[in-house]
C-alpha atoms as a PDB file:
ATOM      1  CA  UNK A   1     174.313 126.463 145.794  1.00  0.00           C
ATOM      2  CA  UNK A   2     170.850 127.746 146.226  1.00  0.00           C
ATOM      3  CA  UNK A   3     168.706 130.060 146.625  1.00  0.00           C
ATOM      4  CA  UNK A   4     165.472 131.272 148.392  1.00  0.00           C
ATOM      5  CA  UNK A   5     162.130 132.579 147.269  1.00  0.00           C
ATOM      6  CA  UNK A   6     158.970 133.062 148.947  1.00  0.00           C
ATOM      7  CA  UNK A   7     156.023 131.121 148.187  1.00  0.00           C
ATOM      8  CA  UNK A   8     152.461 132.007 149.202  1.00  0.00           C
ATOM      9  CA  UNK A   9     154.372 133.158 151.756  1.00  0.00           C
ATOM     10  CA  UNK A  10     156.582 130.763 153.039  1.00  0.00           C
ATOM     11  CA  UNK A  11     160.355 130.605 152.080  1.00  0.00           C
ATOM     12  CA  UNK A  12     161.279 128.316 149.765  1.00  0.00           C
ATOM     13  CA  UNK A  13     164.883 126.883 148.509  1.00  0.00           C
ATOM     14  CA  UNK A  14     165.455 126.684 144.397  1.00  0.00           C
ATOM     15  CA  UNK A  15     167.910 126.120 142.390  1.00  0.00           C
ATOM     16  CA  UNK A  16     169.369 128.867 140.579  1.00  0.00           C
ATOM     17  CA  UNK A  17     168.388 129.602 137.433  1.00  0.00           C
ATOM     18  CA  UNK A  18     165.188 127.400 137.299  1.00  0.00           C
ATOM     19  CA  UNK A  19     162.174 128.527 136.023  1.00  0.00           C
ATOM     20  CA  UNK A  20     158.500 129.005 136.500  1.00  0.00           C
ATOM     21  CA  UNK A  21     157.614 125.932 134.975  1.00  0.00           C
ATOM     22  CA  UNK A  22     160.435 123.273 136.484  1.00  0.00           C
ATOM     23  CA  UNK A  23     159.364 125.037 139.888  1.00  0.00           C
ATOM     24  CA  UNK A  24     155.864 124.374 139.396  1.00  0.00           C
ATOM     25  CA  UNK A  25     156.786 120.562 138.596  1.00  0.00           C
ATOM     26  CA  UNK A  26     158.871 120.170 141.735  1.00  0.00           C
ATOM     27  CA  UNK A  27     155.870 120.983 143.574  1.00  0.00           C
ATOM     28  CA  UNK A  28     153.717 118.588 141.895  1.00  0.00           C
ATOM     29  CA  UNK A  29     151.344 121.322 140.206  1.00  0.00           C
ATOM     30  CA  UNK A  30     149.926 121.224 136.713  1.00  0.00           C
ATOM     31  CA  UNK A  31     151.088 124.326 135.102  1.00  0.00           C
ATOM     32  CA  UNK A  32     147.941 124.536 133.066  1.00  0.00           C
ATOM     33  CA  UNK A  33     145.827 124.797 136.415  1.00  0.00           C
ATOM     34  CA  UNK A  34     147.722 127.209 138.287  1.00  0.00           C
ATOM     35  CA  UNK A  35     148.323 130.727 137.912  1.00  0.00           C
ATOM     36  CA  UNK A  36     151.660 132.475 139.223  1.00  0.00           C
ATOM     37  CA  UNK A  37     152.483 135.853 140.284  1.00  0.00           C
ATOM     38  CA  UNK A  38     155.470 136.970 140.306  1.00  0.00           C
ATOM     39  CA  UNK A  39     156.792 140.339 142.247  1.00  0.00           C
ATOM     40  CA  UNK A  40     153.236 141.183 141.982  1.00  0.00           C
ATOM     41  CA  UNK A  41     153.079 140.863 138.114  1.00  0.00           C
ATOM     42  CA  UNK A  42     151.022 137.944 136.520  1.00  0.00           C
ATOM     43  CA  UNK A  43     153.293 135.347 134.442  1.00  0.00           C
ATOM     44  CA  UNK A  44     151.673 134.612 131.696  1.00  0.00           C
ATOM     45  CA  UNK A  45     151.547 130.682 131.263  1.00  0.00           C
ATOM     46  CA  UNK A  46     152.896 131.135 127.309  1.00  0.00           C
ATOM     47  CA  UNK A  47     156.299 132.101 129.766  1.00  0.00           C
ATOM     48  CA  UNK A  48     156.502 129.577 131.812  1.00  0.00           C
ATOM     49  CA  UNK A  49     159.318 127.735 130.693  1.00  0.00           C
ATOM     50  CA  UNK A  50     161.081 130.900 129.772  1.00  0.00           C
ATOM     51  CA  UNK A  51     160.591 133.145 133.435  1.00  0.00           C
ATOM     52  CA  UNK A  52     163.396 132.179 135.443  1.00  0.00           C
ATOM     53  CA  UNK A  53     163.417 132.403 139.446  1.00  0.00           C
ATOM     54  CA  UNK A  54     166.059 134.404 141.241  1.00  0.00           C
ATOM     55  CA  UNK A  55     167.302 134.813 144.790  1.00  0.00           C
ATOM     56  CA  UNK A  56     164.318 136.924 146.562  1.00  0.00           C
ATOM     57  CA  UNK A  57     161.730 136.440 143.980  1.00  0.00           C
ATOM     58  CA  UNK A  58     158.078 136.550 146.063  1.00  0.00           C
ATOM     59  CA  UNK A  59     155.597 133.939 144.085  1.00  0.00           C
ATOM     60  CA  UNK A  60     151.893 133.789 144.929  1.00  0.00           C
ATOM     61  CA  UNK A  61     150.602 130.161 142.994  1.00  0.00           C
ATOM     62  CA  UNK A  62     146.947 130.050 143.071  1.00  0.00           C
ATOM     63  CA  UNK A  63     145.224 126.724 141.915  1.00  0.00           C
ATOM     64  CA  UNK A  64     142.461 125.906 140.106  1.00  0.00           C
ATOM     65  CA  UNK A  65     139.567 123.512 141.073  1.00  0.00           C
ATOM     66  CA  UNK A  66     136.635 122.727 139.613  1.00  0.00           C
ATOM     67  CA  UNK A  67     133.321 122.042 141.043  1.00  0.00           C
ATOM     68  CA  UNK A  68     129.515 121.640 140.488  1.00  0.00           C
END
């Protein structure tokens, strides 16, 4: 079973349960370069691995890059 949250927005299928961290790995992101809001509140990245995603959850991931 699965469920669906929307990502910068576009919908997304997780698997219940998993968090901010093992999302951010599925998509190939370092989680020390991103930052993540969640329902329009900032997750801290000391939370990470503890914030779990639910059904419905709206995520905006911004990435960092640096530059000269």
């Amino acid at each position: 079973m699965s469920a669906s949250i929307i990502v910068n927005g576009e919908i997304k299928s997780i698997e219940p349960g998993i968090t901010v961290w093992g999302f951010l790995q599925t998509l190939q992101l370092d989680p020390r370069k991103v930052a993540v809001e969640r329902n329009l509140e900032i997750v801290p990245k000391s939370l990470f691995k503890n914030v779990n995603l639910v059904d419905g959850d709206k995520l905006e991931i911004v990435h960092f890059i640096g530059g000269g």
